[in-house]
N, C-alpha and C. Protein backbone atom coordinates (compact mmCIF):
# COMPACT_ATOMS: atom_id res chain seq x y z
N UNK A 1 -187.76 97.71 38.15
CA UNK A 1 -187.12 98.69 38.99
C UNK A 1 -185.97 99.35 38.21
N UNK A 2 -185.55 100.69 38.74
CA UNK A 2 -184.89 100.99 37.49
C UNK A 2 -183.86 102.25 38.92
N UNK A 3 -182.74 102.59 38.54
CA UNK A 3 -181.51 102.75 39.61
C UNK A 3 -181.74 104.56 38.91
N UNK A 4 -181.91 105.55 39.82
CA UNK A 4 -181.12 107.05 39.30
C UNK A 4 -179.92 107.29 40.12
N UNK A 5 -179.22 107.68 39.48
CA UNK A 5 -177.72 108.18 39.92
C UNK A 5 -177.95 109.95 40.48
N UNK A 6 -177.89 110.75 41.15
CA UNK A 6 -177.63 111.90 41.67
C UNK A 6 -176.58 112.39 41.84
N UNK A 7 -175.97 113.16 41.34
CA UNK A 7 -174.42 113.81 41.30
C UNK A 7 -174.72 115.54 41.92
N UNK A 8 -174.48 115.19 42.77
CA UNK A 8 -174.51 116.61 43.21
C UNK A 8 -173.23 117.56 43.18
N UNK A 9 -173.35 119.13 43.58
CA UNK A 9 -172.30 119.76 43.28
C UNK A 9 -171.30 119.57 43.96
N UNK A 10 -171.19 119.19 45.11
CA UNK A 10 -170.50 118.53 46.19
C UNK A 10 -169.38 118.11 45.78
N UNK A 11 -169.95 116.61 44.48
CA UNK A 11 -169.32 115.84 44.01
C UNK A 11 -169.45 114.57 44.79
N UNK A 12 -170.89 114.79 45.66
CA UNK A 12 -171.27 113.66 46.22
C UNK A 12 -171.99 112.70 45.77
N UNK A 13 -172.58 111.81 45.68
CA UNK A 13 -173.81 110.93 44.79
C UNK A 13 -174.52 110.25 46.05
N UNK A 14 -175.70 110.07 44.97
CA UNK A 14 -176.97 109.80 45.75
C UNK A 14 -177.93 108.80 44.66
N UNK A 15 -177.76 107.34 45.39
CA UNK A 15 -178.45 106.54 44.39
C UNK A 15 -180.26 106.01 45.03
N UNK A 16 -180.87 106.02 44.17
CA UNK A 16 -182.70 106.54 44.59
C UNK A 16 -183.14 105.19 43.34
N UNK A 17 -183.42 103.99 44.06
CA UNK A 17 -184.31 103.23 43.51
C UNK A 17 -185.86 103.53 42.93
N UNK A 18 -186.10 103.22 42.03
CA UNK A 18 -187.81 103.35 41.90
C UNK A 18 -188.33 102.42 40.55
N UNK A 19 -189.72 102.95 40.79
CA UNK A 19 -189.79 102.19 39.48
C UNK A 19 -189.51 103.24 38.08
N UNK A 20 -189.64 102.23 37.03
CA UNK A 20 -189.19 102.87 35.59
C UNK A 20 -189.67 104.09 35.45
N UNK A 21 -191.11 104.14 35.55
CA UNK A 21 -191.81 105.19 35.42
C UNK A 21 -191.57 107.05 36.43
N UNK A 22 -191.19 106.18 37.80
CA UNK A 22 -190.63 107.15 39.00
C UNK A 22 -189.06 107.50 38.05
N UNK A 23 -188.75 107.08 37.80
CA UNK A 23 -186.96 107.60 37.56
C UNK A 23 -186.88 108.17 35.62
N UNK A 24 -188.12 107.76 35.27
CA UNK A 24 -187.84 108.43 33.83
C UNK A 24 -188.33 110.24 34.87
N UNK A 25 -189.51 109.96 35.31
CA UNK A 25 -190.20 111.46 35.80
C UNK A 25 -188.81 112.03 36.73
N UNK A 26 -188.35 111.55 37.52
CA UNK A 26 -187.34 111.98 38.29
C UNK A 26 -185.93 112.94 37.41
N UNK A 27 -185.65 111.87 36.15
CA UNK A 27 -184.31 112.34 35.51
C UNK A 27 -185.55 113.84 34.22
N UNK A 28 -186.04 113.36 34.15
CA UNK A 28 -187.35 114.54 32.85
C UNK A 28 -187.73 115.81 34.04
N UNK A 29 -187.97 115.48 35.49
CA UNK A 29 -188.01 116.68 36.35
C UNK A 29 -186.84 117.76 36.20
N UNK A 30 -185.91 116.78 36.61
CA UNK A 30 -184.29 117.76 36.39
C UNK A 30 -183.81 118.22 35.26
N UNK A 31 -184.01 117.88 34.00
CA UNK A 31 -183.91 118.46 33.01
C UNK A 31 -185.07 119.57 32.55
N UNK A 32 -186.17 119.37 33.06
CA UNK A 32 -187.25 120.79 32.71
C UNK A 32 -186.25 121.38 34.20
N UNK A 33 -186.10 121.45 34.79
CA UNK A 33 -185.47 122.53 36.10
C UNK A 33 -184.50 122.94 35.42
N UNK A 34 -183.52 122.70 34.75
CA UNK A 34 -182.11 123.15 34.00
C UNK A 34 -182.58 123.83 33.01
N UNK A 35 -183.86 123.62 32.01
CA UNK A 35 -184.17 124.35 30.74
C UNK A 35 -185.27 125.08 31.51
N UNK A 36 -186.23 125.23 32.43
CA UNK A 36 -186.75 126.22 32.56
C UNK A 36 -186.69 127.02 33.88
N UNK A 37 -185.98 126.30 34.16
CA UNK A 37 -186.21 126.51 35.72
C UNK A 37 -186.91 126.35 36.71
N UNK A 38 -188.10 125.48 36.55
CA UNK A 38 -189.46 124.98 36.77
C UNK A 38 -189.03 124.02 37.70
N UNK A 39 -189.43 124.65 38.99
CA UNK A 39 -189.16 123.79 39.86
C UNK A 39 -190.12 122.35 40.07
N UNK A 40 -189.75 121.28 39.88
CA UNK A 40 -190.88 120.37 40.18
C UNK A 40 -191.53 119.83 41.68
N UNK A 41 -192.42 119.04 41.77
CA UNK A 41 -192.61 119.10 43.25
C UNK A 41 -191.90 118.65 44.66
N UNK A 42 -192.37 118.89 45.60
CA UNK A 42 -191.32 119.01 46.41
C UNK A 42 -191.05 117.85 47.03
N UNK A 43 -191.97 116.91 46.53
CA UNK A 43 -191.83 115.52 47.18
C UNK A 43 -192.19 114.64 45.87
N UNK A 44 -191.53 113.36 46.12
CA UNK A 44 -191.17 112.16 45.38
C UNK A 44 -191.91 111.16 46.21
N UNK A 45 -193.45 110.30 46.01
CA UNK A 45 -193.26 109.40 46.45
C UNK A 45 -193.46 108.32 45.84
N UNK A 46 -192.52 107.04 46.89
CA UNK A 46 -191.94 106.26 46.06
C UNK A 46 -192.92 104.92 46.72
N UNK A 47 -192.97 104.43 47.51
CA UNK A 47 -194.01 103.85 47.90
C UNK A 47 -194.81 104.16 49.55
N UNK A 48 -196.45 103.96 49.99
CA UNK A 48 -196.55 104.51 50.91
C UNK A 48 -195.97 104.67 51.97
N UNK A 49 -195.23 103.89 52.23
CA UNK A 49 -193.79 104.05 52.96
C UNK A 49 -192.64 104.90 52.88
N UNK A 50 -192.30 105.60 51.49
CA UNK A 50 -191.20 105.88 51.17
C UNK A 50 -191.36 106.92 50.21
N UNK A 51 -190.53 107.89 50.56
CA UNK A 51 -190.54 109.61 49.67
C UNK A 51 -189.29 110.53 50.04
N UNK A 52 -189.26 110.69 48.95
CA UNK A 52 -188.12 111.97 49.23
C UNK A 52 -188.20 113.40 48.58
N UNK A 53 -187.26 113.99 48.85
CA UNK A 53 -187.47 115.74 48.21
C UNK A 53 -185.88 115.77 47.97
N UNK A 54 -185.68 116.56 46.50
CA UNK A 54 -184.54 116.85 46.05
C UNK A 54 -184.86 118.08 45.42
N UNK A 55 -183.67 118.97 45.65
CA UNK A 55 -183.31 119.87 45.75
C UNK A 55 -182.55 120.32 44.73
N UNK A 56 -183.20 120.54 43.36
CA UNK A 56 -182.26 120.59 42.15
C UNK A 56 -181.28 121.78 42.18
N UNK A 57 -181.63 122.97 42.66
CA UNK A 57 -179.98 123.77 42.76
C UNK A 57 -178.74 123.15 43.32
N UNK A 58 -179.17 121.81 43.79
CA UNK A 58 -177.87 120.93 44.43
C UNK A 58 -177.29 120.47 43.59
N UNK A 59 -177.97 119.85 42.27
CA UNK A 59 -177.71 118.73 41.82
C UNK A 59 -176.95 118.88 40.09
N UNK A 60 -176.10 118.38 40.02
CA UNK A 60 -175.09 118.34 38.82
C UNK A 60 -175.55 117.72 37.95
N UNK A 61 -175.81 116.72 38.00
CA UNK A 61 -175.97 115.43 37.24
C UNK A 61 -176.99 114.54 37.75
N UNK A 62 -178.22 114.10 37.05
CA UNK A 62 -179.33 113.07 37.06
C UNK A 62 -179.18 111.89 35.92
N UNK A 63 -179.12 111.11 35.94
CA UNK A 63 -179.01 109.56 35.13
C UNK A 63 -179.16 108.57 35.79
N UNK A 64 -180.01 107.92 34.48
CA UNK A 64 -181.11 106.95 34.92
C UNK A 64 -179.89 105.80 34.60
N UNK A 65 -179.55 104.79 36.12
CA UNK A 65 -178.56 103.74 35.76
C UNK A 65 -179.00 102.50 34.85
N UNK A 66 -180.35 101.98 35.06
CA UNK A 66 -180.66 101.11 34.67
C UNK A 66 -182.26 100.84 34.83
């Protein structure tokens, strides 16, 4: 399991468990959105239970905690 940090412009944070593989794609989404602007998709899911959608014009800062 591996921790992303979300820093939004706010200056709020938003911490999003997943696995390694979910949070390398998660922090590599937000960086193609900053270099191309390429929005990635609109949903994250994380297990069949569990998904989210982020909103990268929100977001400041993506890093992968651990």
């Amino acid at each position: 399991m591996a921790l992303v940090k979300l820093v939004l412009e706010s200056g709020a944070s938003v911490e999003i468990e997943a696995t390694s593989e979910q949070a390398d794609s998660l922090v590599a989404g937000f960086a193609r959105y900053v270099y191309e602007k390429h929005v990635p998709e609109k949903r994250t899911i994380l297990t069949p239970s569990q998904s989210f959608y982020v909103d990268y014009s929100k977001v400041a800062i993506a890093r992968r905690e651990f």
